[in-house]
N, C-alpha and C. Protein backbone atom coordinates (compact mmCIF):
# COMPACT_ATOMS: atom_id res chain seq x y z
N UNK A 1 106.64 292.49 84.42
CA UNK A 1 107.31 293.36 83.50
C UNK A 1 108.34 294.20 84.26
N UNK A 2 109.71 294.41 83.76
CA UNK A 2 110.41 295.13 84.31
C UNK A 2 110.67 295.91 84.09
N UNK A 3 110.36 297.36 84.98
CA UNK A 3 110.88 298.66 84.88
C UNK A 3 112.29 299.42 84.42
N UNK A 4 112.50 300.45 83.63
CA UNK A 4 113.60 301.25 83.21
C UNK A 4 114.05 301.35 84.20
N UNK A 5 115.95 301.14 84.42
CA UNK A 5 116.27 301.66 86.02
C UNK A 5 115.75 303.22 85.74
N UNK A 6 115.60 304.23 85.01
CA UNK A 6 115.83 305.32 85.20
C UNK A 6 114.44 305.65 86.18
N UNK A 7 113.21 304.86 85.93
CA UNK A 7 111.73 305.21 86.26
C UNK A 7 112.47 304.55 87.46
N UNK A 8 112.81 303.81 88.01
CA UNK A 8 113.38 303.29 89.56
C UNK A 8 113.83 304.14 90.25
N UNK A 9 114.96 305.22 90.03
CA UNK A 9 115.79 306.07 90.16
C UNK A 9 114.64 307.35 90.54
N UNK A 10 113.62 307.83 90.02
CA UNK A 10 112.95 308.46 90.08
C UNK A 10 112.20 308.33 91.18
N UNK A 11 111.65 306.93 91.17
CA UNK A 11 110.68 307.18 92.32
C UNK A 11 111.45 307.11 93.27
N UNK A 12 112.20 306.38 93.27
CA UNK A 12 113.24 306.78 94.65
C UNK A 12 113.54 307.72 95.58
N UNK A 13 114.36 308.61 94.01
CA UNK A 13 114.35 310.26 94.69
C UNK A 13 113.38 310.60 95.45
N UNK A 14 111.81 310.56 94.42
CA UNK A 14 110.84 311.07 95.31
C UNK A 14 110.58 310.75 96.30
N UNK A 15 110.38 309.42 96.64
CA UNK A 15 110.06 309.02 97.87
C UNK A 15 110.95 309.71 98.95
N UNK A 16 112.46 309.78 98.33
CA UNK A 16 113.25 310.35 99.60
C UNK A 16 112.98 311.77 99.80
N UNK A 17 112.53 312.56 98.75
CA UNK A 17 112.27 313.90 98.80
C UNK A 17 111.04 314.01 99.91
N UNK A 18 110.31 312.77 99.49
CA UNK A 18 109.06 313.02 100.17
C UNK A 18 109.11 312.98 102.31
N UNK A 19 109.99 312.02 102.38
CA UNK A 19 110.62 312.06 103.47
C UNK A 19 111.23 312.72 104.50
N UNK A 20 111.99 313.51 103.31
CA UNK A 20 113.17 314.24 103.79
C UNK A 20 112.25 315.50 104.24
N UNK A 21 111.17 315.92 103.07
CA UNK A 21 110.54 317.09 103.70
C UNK A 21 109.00 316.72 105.08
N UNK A 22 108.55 315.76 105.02
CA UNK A 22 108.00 315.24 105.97
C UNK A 22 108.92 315.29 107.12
N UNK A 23 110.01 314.77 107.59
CA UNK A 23 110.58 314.67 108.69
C UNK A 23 111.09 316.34 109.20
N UNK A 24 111.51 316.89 107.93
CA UNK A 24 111.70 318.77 108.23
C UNK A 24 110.32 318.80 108.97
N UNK A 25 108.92 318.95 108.38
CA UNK A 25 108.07 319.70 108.74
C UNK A 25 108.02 319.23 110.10
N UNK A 26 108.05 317.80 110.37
CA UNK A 26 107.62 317.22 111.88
C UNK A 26 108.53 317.72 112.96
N UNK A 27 109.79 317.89 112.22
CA UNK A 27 110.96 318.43 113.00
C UNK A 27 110.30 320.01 113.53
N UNK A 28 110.25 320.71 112.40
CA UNK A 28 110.19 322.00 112.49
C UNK A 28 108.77 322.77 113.76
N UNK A 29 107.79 321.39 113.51
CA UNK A 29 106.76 321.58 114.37
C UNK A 29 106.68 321.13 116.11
N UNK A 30 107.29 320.45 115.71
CA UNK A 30 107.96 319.84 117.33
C UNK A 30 108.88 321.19 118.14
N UNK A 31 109.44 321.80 117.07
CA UNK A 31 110.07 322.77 117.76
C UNK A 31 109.25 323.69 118.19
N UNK A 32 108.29 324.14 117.58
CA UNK A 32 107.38 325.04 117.92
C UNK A 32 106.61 324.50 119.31
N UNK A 33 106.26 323.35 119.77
CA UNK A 33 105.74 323.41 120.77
C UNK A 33 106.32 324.21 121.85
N UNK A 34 107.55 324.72 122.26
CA UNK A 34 108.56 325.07 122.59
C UNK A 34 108.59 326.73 122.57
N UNK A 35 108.18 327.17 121.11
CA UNK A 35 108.91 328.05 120.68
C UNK A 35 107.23 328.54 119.89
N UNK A 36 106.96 329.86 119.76
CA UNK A 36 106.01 330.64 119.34
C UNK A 36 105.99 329.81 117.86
N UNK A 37 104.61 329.37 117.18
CA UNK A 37 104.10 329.01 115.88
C UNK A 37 102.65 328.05 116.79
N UNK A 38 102.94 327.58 115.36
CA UNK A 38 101.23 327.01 115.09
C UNK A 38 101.98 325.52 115.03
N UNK A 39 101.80 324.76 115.90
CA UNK A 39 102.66 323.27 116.42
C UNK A 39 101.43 322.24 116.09
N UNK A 40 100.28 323.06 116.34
CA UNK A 40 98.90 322.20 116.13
C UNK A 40 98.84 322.14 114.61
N UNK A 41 99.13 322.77 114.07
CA UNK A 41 99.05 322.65 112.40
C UNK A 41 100.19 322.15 111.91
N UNK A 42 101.56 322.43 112.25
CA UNK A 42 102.48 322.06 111.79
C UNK A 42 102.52 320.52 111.71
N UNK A 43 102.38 319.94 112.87
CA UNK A 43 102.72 318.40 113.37
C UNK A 43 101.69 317.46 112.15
N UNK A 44 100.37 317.66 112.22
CA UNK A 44 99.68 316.56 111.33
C UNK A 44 99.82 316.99 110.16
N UNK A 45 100.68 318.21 109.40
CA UNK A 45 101.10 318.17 107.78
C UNK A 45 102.58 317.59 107.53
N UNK A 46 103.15 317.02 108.61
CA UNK A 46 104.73 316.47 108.63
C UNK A 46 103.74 314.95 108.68
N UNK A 47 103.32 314.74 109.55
CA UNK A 47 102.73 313.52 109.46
C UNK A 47 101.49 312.96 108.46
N UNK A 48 101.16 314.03 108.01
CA UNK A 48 100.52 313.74 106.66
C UNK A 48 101.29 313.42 105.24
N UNK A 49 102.26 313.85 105.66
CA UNK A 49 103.61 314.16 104.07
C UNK A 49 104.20 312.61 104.39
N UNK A 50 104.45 312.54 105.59
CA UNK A 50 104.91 311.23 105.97
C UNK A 50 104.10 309.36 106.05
N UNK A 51 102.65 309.32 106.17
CA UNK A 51 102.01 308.74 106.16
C UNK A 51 101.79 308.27 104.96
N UNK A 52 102.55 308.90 103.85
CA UNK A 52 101.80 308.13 102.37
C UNK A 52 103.28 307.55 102.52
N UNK A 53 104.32 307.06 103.17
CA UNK A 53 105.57 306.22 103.62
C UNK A 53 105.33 305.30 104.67
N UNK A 54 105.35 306.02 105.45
CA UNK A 54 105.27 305.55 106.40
C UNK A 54 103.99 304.64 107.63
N UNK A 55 103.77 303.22 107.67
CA UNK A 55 102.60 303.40 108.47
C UNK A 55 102.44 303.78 109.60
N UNK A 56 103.66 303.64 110.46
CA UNK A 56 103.69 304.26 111.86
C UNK A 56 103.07 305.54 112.23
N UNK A 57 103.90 306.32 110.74
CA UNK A 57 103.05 307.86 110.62
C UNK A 57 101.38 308.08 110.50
N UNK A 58 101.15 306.92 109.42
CA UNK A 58 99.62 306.97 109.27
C UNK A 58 99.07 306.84 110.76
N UNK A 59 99.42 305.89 111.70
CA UNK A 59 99.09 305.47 113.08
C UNK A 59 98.99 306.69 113.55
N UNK A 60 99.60 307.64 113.75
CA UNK A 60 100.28 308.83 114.67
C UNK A 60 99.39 309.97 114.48
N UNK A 61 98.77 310.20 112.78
CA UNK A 61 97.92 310.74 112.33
C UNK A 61 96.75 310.79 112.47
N UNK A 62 96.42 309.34 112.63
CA UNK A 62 94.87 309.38 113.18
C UNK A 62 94.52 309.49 114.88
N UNK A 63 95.67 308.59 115.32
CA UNK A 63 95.61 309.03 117.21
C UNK A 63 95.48 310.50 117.10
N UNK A 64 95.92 311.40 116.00
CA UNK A 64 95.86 312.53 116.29
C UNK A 64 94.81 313.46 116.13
N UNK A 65 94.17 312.87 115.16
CA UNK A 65 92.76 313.40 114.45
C UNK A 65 91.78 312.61 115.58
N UNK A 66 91.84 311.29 116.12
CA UNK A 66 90.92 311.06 117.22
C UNK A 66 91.05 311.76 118.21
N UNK A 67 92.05 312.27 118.48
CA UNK A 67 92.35 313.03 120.16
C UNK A 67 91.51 314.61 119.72
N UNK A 68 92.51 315.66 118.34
CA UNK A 68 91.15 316.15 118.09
C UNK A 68 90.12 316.66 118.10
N UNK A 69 89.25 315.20 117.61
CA UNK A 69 87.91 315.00 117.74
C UNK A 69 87.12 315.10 119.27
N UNK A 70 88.22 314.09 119.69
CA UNK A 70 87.20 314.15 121.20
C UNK A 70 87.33 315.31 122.11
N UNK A 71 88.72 316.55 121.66
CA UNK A 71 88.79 317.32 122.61
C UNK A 71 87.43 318.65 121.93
N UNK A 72 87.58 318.18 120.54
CA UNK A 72 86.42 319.36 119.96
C UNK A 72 84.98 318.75 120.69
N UNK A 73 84.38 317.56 120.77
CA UNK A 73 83.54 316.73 121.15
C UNK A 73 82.82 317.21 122.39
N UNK A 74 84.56 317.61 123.23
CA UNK A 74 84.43 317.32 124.49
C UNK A 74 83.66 318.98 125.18
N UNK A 75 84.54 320.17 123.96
CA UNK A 75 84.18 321.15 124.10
C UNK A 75 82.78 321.60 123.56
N UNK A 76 82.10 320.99 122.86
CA UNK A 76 81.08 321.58 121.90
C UNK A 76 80.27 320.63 123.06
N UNK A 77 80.24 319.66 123.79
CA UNK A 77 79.39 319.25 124.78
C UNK A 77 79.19 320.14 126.24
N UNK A 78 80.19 320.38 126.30
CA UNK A 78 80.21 321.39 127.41
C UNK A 78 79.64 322.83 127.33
N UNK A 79 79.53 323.52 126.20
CA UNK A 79 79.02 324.68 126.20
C UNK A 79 77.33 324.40 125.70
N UNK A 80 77.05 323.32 125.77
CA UNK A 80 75.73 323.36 125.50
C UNK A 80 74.74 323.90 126.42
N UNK A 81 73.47 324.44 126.27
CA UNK A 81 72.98 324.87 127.47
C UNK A 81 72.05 324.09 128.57
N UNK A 82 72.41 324.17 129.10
CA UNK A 82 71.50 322.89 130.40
C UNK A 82 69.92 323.52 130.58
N UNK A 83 69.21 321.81 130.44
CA UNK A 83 67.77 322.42 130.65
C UNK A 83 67.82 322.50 132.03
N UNK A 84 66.54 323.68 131.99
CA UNK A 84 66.05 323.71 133.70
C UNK A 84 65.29 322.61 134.14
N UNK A 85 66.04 321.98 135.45
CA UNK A 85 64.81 320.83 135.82
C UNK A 85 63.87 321.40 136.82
């Protein structure tokens, strides 16, 4: 079945809207590594905005949520308290 161009035209836009503000946020967070903000929060909501586009982004998102994981992993193992032998 073929779509109204106008419903074509639409998602279009969006998709580019969706883009356009994904690549701002990733932009905007990248700068912050640099520059005083929250770079750790910024970066995986540009790449979250971007991942329902993009799969590279989806890729980038989860290396990011695994890294993360293992650095929370890595810390919540380390402060544990050691038995006495």
């Amino acid at each position: 079945m073929k779509q109204h161009p106008l419903i074509v035209t639409l998602q279009q836009a969006k998709r580019l809207i969706r883009i356009v503000i994904g690549f701002t946020v990733l932009i905007i967070g990248i700068v912050m590594i640099a520059l005083p903000g929250p770079a750790v929060v910024v970066i995986p909501i540009g790449l979250g905005i971007l991942a329902t586009e993009f799969v590279w982004a989806k890729h980038l998102l989860k290396r990011f949520k695994d890294g993360a994981n293992n650095l929370k992993n890595s810390i919540l193992n380390n402060n544990k308290p050691k038995a006495n032998s």
